[in-house]
N, C-alpha and C. Protein backbone atom coordinates (compact mmCIF):
# COMPACT_ATOMS: atom_id res chain seq x y z
N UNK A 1 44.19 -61.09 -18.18
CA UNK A 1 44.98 -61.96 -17.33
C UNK A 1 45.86 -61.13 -16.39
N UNK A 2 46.94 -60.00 -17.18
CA UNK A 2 47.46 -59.46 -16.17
C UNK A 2 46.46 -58.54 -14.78
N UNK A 3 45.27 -58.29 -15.29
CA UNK A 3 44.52 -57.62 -14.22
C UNK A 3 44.04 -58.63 -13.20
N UNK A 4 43.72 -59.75 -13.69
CA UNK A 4 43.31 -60.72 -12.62
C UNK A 4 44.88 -60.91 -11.51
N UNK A 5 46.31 -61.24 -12.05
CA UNK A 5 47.59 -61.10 -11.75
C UNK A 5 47.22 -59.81 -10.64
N UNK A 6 47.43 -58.74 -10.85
CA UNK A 6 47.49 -57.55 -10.27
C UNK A 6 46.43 -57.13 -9.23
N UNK A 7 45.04 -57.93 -9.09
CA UNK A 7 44.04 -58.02 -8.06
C UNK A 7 44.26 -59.09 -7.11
N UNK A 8 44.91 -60.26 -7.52
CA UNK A 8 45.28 -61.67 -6.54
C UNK A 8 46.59 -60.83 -6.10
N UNK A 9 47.53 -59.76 -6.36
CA UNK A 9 48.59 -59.37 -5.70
C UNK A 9 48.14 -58.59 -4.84
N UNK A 10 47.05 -57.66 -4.99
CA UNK A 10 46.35 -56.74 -4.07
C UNK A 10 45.81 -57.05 -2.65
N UNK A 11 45.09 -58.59 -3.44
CA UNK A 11 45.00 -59.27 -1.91
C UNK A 11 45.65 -59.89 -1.26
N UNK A 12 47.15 -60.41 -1.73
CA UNK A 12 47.96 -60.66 -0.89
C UNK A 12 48.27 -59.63 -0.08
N UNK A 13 48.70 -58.47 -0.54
CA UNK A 13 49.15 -57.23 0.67
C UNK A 13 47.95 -57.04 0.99
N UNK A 14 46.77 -57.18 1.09
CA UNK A 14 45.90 -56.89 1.99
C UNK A 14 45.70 -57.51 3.23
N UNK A 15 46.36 -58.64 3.03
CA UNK A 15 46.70 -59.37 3.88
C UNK A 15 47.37 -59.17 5.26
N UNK A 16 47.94 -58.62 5.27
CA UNK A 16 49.05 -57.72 5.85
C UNK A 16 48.37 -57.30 7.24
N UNK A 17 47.25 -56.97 6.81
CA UNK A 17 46.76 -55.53 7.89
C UNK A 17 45.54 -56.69 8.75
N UNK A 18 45.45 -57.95 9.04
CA UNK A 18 44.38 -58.78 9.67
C UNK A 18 45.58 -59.64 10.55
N UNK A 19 45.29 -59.82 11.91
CA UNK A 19 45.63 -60.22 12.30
C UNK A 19 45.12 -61.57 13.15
N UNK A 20 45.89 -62.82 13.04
CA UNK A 20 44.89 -64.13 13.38
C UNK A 20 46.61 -65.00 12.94
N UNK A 21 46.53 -66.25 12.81
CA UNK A 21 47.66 -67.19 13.07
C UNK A 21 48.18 -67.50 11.59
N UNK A 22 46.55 -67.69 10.49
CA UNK A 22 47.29 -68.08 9.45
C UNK A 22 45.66 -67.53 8.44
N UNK A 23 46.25 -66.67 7.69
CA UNK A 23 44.93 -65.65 7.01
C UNK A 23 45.11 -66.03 5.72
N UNK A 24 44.14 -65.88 5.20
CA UNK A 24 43.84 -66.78 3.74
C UNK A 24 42.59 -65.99 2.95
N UNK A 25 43.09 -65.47 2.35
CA UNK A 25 42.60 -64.37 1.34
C UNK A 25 41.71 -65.85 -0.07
N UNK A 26 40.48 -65.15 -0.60
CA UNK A 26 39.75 -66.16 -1.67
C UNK A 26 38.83 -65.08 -2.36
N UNK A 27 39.59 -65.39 -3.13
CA UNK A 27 39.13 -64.46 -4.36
C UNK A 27 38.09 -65.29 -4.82
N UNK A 28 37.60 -64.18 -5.95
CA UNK A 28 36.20 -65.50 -6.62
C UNK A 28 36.44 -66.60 -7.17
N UNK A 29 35.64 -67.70 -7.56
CA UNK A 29 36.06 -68.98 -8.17
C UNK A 29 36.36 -69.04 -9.71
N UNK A 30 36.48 -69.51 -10.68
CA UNK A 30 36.95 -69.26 -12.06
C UNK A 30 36.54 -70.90 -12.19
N UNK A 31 35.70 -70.56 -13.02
CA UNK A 31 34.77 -71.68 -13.71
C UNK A 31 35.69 -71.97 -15.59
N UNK A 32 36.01 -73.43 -15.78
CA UNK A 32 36.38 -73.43 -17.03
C UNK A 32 36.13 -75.36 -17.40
N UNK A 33 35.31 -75.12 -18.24
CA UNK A 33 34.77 -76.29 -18.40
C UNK A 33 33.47 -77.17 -16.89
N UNK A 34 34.11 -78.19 -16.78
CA UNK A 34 33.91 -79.14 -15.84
C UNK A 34 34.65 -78.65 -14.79
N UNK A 35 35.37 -77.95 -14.77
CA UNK A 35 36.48 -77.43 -13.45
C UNK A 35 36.17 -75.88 -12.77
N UNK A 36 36.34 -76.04 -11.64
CA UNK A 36 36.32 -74.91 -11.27
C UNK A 36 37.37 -74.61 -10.56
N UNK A 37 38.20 -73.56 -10.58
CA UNK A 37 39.61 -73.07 -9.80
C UNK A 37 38.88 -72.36 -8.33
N UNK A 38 39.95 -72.50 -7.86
CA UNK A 38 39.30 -71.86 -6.14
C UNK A 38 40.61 -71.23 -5.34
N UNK A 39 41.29 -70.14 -6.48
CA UNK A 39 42.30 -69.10 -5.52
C UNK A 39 42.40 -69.16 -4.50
N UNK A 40 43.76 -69.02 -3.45
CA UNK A 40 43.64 -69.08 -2.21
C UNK A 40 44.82 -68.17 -2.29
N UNK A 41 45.05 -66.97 -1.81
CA UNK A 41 46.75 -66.44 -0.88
C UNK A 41 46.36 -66.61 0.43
N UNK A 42 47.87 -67.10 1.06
CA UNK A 42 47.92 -67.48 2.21
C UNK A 42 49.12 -66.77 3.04
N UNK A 43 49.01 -66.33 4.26
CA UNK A 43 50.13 -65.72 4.84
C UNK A 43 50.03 -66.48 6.20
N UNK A 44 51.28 -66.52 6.54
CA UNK A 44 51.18 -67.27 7.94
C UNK A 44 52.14 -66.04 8.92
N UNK A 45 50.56 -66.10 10.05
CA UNK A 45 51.31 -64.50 10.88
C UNK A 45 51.56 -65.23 12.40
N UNK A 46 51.66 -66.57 12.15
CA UNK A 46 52.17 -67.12 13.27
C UNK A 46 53.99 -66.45 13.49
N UNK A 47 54.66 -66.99 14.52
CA UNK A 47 55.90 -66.65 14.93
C UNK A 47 56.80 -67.93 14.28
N UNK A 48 56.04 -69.17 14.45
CA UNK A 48 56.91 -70.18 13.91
C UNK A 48 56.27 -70.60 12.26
N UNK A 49 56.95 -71.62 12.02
CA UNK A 49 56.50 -72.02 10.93
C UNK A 49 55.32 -73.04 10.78
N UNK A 50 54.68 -72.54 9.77
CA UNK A 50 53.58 -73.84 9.80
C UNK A 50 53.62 -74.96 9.03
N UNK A 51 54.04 -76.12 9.16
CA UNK A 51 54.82 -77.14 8.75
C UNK A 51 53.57 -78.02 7.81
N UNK A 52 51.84 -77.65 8.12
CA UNK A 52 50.98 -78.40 7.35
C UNK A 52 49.78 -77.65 7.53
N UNK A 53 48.74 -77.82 6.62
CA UNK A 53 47.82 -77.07 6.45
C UNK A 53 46.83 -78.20 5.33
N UNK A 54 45.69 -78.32 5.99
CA UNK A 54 44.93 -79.42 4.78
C UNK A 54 43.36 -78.72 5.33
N UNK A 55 43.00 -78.31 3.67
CA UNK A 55 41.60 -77.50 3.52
C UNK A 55 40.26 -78.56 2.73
N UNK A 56 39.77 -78.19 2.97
CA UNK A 56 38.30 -78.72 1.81
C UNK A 56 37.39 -77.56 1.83
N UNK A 57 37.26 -77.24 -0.10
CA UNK A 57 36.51 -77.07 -0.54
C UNK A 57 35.43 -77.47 -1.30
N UNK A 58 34.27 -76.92 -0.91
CA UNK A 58 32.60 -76.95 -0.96
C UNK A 58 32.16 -75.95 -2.30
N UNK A 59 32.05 -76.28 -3.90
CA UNK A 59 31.64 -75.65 -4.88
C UNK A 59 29.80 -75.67 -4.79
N UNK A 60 28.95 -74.63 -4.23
CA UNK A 60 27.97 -74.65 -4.55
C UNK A 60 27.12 -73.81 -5.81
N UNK A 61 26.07 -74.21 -6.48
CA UNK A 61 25.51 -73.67 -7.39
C UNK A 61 24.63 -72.97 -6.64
N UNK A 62 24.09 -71.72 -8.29
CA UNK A 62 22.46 -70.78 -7.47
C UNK A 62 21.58 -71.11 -6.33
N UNK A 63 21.33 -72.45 -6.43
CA UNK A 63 20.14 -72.77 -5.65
C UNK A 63 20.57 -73.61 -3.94
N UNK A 64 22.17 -73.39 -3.93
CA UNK A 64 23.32 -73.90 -2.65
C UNK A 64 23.06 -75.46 -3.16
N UNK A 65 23.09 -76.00 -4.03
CA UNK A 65 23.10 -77.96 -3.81
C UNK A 65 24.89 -77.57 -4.59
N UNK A 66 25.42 -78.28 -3.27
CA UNK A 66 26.93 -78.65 -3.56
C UNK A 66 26.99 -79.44 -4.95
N UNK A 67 27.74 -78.76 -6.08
CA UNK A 67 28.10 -79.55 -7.36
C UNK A 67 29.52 -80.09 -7.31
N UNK A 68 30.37 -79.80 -6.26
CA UNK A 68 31.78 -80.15 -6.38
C UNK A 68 32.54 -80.03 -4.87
N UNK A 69 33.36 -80.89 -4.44
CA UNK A 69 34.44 -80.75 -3.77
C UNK A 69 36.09 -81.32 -3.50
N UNK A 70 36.60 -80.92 -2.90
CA UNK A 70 38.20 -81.68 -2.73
C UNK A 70 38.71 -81.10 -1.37
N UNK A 71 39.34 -81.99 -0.98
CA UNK A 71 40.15 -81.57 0.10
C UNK A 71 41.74 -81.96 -0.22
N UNK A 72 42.48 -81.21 -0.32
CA UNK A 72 43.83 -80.66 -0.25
C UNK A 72 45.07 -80.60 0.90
N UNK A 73 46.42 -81.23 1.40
CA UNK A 73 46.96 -80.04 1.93
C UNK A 73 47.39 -79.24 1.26
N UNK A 74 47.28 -77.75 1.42
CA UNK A 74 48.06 -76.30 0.91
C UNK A 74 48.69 -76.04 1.28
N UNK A 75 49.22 -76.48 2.47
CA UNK A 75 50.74 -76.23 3.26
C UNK A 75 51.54 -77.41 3.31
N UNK A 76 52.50 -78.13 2.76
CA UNK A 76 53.37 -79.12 3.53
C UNK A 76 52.53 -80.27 2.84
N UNK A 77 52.38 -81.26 4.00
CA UNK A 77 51.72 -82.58 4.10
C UNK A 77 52.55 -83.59 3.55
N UNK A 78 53.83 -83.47 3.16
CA UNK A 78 53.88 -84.60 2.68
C UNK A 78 55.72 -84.52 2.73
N UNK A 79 56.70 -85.75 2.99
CA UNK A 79 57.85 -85.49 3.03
C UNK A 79 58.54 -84.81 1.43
N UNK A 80 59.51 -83.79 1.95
CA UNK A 80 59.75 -82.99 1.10
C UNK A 80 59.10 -81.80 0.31
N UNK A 81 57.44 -81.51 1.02
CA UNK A 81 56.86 -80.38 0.60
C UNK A 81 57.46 -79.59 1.58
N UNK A 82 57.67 -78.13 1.20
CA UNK A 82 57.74 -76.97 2.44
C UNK A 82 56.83 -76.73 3.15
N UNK A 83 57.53 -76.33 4.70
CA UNK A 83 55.66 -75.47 5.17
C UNK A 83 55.92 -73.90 4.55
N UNK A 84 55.34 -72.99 5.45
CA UNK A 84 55.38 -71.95 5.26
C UNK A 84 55.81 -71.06 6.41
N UNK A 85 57.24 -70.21 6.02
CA UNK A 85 57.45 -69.71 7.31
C UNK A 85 57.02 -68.66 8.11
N UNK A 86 57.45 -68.16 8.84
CA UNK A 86 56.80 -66.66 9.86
C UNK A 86 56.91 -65.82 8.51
N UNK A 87 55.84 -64.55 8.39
CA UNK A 87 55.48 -63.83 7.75
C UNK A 87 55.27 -64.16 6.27
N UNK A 88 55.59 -65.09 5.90
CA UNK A 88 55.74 -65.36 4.79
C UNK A 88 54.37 -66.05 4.07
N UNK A 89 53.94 -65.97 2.54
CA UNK A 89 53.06 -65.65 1.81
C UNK A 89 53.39 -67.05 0.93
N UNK A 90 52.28 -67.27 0.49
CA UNK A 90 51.74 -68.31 -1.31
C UNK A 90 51.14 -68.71 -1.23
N UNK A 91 50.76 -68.95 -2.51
CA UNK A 91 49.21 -69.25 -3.48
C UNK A 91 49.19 -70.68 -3.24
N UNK A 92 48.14 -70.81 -3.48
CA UNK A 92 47.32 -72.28 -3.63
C UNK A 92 46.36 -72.25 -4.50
N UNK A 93 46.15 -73.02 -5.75
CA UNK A 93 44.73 -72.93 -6.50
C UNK A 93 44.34 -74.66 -6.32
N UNK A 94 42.97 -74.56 -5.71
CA UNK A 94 42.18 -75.63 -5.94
C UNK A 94 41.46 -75.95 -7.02
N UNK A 95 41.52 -77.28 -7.61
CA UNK A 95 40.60 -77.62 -8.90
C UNK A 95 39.82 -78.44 -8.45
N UNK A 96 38.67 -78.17 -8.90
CA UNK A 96 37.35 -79.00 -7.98
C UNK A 96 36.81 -79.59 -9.80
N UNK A 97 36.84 -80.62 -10.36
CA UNK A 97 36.47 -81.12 -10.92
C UNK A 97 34.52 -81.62 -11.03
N UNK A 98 33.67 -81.61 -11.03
CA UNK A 98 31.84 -81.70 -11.26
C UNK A 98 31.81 -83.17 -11.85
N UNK A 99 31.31 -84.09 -11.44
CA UNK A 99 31.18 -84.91 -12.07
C UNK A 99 29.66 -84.92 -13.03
N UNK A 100 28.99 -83.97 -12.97
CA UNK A 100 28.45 -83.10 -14.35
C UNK A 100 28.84 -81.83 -14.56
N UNK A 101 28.64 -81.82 -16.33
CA UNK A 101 28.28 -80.67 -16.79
C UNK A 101 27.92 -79.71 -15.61
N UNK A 102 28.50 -78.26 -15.13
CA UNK A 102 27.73 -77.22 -14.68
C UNK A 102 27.37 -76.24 -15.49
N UNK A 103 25.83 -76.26 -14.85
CA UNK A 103 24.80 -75.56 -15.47
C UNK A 103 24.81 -73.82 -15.31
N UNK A 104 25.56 -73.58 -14.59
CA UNK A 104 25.91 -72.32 -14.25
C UNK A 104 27.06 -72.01 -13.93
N UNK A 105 27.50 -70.76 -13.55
CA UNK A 105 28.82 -69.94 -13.68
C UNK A 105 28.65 -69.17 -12.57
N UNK A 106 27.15 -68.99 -11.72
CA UNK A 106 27.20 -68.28 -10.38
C UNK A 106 27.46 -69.63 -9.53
N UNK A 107 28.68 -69.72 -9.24
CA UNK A 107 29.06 -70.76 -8.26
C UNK A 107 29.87 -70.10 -7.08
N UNK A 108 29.52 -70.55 -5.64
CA UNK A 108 29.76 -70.27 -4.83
C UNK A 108 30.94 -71.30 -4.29
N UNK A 109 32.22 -70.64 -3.65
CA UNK A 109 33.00 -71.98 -3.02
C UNK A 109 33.20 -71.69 -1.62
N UNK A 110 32.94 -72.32 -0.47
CA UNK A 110 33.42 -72.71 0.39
C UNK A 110 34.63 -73.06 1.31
N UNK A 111 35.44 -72.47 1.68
CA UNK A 111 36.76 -73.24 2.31
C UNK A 111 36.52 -73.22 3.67
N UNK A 112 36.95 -74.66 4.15
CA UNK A 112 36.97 -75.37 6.06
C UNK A 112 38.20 -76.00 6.11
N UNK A 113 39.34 -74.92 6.76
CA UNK A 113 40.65 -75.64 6.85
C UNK A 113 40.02 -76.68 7.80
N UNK A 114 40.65 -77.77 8.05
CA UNK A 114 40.83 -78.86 8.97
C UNK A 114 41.68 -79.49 9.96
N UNK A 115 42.70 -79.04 9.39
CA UNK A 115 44.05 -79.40 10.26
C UNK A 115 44.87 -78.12 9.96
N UNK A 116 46.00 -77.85 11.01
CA UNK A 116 46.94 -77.30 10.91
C UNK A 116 47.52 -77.06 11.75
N UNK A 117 49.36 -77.74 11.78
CA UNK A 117 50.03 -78.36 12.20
C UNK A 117 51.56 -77.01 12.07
N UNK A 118 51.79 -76.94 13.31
CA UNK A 118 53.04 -76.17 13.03
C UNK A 118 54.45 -76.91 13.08
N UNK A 119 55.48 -76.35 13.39
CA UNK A 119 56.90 -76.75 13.23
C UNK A 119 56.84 -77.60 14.64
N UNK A 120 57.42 -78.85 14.34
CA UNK A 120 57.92 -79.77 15.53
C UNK A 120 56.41 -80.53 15.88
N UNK A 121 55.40 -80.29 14.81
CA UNK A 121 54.42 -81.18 15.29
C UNK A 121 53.06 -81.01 16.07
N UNK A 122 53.48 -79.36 16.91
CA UNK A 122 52.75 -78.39 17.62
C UNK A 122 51.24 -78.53 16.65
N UNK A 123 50.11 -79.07 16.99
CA UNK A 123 48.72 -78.88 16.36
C UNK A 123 47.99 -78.39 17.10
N UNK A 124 47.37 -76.57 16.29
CA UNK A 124 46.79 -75.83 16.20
C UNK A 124 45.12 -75.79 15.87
N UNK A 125 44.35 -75.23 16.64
CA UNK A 125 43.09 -75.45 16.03
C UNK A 125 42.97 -74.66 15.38
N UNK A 126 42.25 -74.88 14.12
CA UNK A 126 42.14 -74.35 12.74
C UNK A 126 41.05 -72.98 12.73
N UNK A 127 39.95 -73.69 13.42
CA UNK A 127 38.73 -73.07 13.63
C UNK A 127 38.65 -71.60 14.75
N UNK A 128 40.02 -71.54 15.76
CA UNK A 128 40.48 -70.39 16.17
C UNK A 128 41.56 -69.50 15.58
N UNK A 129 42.33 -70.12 15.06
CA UNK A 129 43.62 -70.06 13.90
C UNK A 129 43.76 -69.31 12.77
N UNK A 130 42.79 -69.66 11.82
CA UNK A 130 42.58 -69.23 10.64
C UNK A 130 41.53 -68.36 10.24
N UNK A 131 41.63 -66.94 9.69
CA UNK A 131 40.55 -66.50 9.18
C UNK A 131 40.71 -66.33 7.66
N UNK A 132 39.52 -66.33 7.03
CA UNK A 132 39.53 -66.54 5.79
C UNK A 132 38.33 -65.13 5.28
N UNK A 133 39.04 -64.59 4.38
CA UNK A 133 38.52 -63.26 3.94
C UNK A 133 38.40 -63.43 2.09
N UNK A 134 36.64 -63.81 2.21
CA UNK A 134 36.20 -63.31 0.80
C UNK A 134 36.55 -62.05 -0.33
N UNK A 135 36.99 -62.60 -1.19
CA UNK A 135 37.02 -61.09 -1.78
C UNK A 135 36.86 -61.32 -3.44
């Protein structure tokens, strides 16, 4: 556990060195039961704050047939969540629930931010905005 701890910290400061509006580090997925977790660190290298952020993830098996998804906001979305400010960093774990049994443990996940919304309302396209780095 602490090594998994100490590799999700690695890729946060790896973070550091990519430059784009709002970078999002995804480690591998972690399969437990019916659930699968879907790590996310997030840094926002915008100047202002990013006040919302809403993702969906895509759990595929060996053969790519999607076994699972959810869409999330990870930033904000809702009165009284925080956004996230200039330079500043945190986690997000997605739980993607299977409505079967999975048959495997080589599962692939997917993330397509969708929205993301800065301070005062300012909306950003996601798809120029955000890069997202496997690891």
């Amino acid at each position: 556990m602490i090594k998994k701890c100490l590799i999700f910290v690695g890729m946060v400061v790896f973070v550091f060195g990519v430059d784009a509006g709002l970078i999002v580090v995804m480690p591998t997925a972690v399969v437990s039961g019916q659930k699968v977790i879907v790590p996310l660190a997030l840094k926002n290298d915008f100047t202002e704050t990013i006040a919302s952020a809403r993702a969906a993830v895509f759990v595929s098996d060996d053969q790519g047939k999607v076994v699972g998804q959810a869409t999330r906001w990870v930033i904000g979305g809702a009165p009284g969540k925080p956004g996230l400010d200039p330079k500043a960093t945190n986690a997000f774990h997605f739980v993607v629930t299977s409505s079967k049994p999975l048959e495997s443990t080589n599962l692939t996940a997917k993330v397509v931010f969708t929205r993301l919304v800065l301070e005062g309302g300012k909306s950003v396209d996601p798809k120029k905005n955000v890069v997202i780095k496997e690891k």
